[in-house]
Protein backbone atom coordinates (compact mmCIF):
# COMPACT_ATOMS: atom_id res chain seq x y z
CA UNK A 1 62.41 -67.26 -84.67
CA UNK A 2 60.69 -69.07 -81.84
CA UNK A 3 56.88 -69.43 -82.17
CA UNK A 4 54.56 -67.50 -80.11
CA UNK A 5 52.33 -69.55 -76.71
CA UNK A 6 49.52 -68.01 -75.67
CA UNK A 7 48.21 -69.38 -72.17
CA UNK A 8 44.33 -68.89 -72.49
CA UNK A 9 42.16 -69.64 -70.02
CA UNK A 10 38.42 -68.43 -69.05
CA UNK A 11 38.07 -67.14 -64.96
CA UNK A 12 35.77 -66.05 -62.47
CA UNK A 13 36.67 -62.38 -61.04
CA UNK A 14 37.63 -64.45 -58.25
CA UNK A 15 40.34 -66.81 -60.12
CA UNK A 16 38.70 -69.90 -60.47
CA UNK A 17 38.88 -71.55 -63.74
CA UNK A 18 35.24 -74.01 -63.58
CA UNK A 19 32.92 -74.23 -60.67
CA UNK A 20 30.51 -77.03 -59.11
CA UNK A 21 27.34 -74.89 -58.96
CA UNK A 22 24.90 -74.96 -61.03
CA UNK A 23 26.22 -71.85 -63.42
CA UNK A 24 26.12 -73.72 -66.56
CA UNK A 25 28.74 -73.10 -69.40
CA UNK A 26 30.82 -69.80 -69.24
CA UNK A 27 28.92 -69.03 -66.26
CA UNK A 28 25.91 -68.60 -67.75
CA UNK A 29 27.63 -65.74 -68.72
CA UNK A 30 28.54 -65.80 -73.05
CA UNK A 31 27.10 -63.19 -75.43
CA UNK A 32 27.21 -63.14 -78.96
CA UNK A 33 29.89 -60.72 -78.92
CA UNK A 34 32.07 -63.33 -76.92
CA UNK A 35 31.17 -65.94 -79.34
CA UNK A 36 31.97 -63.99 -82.47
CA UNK A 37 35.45 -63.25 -80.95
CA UNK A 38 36.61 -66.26 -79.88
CA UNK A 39 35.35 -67.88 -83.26
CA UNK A 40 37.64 -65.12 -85.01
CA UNK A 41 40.30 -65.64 -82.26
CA UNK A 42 40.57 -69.57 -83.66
CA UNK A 43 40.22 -68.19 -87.28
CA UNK A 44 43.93 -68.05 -88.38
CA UNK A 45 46.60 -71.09 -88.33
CA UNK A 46 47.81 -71.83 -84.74
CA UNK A 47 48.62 -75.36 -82.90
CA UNK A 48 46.63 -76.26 -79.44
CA UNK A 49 48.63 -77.62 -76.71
CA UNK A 50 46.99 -79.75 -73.83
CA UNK A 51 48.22 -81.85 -71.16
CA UNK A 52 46.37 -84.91 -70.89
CA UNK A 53 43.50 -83.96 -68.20
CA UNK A 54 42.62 -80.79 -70.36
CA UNK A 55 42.44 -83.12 -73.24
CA UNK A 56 40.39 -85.99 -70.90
CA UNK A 57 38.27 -83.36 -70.40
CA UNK A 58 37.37 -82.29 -73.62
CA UNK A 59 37.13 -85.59 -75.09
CA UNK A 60 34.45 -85.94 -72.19
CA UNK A 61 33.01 -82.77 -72.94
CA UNK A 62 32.17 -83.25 -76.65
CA UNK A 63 31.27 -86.78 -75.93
CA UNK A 64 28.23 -85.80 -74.09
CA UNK A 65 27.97 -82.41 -76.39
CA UNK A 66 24.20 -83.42 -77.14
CA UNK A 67 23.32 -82.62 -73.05
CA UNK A 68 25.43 -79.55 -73.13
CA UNK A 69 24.57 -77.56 -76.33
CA UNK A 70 27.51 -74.40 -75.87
CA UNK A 71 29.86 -77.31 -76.06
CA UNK A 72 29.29 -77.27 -79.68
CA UNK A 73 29.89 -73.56 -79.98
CA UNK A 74 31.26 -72.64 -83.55
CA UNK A 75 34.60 -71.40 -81.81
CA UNK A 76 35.10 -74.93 -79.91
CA UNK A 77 34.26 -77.04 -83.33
CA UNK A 78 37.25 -74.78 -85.17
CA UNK A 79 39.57 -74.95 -82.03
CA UNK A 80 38.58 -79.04 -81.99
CA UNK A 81 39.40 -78.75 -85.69
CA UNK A 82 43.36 -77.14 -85.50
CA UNK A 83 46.36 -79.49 -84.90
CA UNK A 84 47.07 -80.39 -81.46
CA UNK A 85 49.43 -81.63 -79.38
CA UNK A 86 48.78 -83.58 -76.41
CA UNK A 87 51.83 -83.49 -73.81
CA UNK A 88 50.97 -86.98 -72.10
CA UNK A 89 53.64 -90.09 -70.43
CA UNK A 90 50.12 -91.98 -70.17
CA UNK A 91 47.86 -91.41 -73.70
CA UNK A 92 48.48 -93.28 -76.55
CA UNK A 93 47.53 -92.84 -79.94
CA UNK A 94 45.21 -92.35 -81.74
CA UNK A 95 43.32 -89.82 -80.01
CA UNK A 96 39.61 -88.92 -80.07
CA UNK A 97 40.56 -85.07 -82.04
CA UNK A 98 40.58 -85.20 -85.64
CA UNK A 99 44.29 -83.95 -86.14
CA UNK A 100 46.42 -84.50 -82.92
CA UNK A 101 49.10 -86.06 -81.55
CA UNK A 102 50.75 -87.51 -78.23
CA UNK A 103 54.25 -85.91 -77.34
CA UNK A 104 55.80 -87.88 -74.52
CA UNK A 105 58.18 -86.22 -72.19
CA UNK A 106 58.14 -82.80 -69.83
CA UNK A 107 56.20 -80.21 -70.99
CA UNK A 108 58.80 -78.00 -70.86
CA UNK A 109 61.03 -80.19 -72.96
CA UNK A 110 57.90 -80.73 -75.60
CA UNK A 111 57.05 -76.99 -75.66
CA UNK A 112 60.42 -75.43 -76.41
CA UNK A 113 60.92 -78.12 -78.95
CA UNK A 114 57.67 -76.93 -80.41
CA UNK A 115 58.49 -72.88 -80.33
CA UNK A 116 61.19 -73.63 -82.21
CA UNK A 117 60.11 -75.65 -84.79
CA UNK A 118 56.51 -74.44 -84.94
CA UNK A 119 55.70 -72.36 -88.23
CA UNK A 120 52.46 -71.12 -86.62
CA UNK A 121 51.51 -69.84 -83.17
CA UNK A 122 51.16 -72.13 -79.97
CA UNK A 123 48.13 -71.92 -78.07
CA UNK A 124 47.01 -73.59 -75.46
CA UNK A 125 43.19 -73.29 -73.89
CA UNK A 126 43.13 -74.41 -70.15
CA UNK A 127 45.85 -77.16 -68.75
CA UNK A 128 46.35 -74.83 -65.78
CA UNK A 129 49.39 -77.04 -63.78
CA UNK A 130 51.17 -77.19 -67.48
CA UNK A 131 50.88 -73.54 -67.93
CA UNK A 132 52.16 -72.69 -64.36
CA UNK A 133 55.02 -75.03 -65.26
CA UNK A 134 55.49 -73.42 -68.23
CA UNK A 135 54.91 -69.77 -67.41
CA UNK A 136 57.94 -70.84 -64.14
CA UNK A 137 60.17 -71.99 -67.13
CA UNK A 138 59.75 -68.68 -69.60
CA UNK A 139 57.81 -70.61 -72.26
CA UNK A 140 54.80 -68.14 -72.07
CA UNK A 141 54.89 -65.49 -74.30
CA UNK A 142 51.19 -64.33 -73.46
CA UNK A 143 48.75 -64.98 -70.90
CA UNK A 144 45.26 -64.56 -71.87
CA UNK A 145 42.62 -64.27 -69.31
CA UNK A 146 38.78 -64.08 -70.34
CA UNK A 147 37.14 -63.18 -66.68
CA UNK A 148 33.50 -63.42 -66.58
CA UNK A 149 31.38 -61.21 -64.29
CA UNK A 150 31.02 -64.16 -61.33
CA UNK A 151 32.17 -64.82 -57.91
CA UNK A 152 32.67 -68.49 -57.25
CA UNK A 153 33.36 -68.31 -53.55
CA UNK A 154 31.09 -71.12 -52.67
CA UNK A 155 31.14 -73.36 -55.95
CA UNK A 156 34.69 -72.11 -57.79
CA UNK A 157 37.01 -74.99 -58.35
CA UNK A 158 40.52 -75.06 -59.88
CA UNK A 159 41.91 -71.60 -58.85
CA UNK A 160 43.90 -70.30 -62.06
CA UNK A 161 47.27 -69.53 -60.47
CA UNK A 162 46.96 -71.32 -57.29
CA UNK A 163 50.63 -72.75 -56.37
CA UNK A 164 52.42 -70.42 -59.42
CA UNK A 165 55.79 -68.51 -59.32
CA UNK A 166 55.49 -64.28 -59.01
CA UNK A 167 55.55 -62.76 -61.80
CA UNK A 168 54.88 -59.23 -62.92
CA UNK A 169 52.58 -58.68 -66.25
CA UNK A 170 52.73 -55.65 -68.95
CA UNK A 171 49.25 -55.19 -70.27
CA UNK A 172 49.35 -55.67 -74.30
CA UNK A 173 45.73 -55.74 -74.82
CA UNK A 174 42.34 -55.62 -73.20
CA UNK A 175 38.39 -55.74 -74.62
CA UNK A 176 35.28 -55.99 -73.10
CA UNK A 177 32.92 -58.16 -74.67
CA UNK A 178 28.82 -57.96 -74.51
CA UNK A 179 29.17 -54.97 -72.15
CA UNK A 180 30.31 -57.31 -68.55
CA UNK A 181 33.20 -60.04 -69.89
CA UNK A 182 36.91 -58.81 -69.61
CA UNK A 183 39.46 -59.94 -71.82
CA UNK A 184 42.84 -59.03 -70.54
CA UNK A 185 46.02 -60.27 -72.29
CA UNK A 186 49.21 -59.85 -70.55
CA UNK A 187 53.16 -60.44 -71.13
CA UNK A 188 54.54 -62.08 -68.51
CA UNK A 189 57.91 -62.11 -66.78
CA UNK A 190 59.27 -63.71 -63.57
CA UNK A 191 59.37 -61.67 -61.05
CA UNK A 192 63.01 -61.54 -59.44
């Protein structure tokens, strides 16, 4: 049986994955009940999946993690801590994350390869353009949005979905964390 790949990704209400304001981490937004969840949510045996500018960035990120203390957040030190694989023509090894590796090739190629051989769940925590590509080829068994209570009109950069196929989503599951942060996970399917 084919492993399960989660597309997670954090949002503003209106779509945009970061921002160039002055918001701070989360948006200035993170609770404790956020924190405990997404520690728990990185709890059991599961394999991240990045392409290489989602990896760049985190490498960058915990580089400077003294400046930036919520970089350092427990959940972030256990996801940092799981076996990755970086989907990457231009990386080479070995990488700056304790236990991960460089899979050459299209992502689509690399991540049905890894469904199927995969004893634990896939999981992958921003690389938006690989998880459009991905979610266009079928490969995405859930989509996981955490939307925090912002709009980025001015400041929001990356928009989430920009340039993605249509596809319809069935609801599976939905929280709301520290009383303002939606977290809505979703099956998708192409929509014919």
């Amino acid at each position: 049986m084919a492993a399960t790949y989660t597309f997670d990704v954090f949002c503003s209400l209106d779509g945009f994955g970061s921002h160039s304001g002055n918001w701070g981490g989360y948006w200035g937004k993170q609770g404790p009940e956020l924190l405990e969840h997404r520690l728990a949510l990185y709890g059991g045996g599961q394999r991240m999946v990045f392409g290489a500018n989602t990896y760049r960035a985190f490498a960058r990120m915990l580089a400077s993690s003294s400046e930036e203390p919520e970089v350092l957040d427990p959940w972030v030190t256990r996801m940092r801590n799981l076996p990755a694989t970086v989907v990457s023509r231009t990386l080479q090894e070995p990488l700056e994350w304790p236990d991960a590796a460089v899979a050459s090739g299209d992502a689509v190629d690399v991540v049905a390869r890894l469904k199927e051989e995969s004893a634990v769940p896939l999981r992958s925590h921003g690389s938006l353009s690989m998880n459009r590509a991905l979610m266009a080829a079928g490969l995405v068994d859930r989509v996981q949005v955490t939307v925090f209570p912002v709009i980025t009109g001015q400041t929001g950069a990356e928009p989430i979905f920009q340039g993605a196929a249509d596809f319809d989503l069935e609801l599976i599951e939905s929280r709301t964390l520290d009383g303002h942060t939606q977290e809505l996970i979703y099956r998708p399917t192409l929509h014919a």
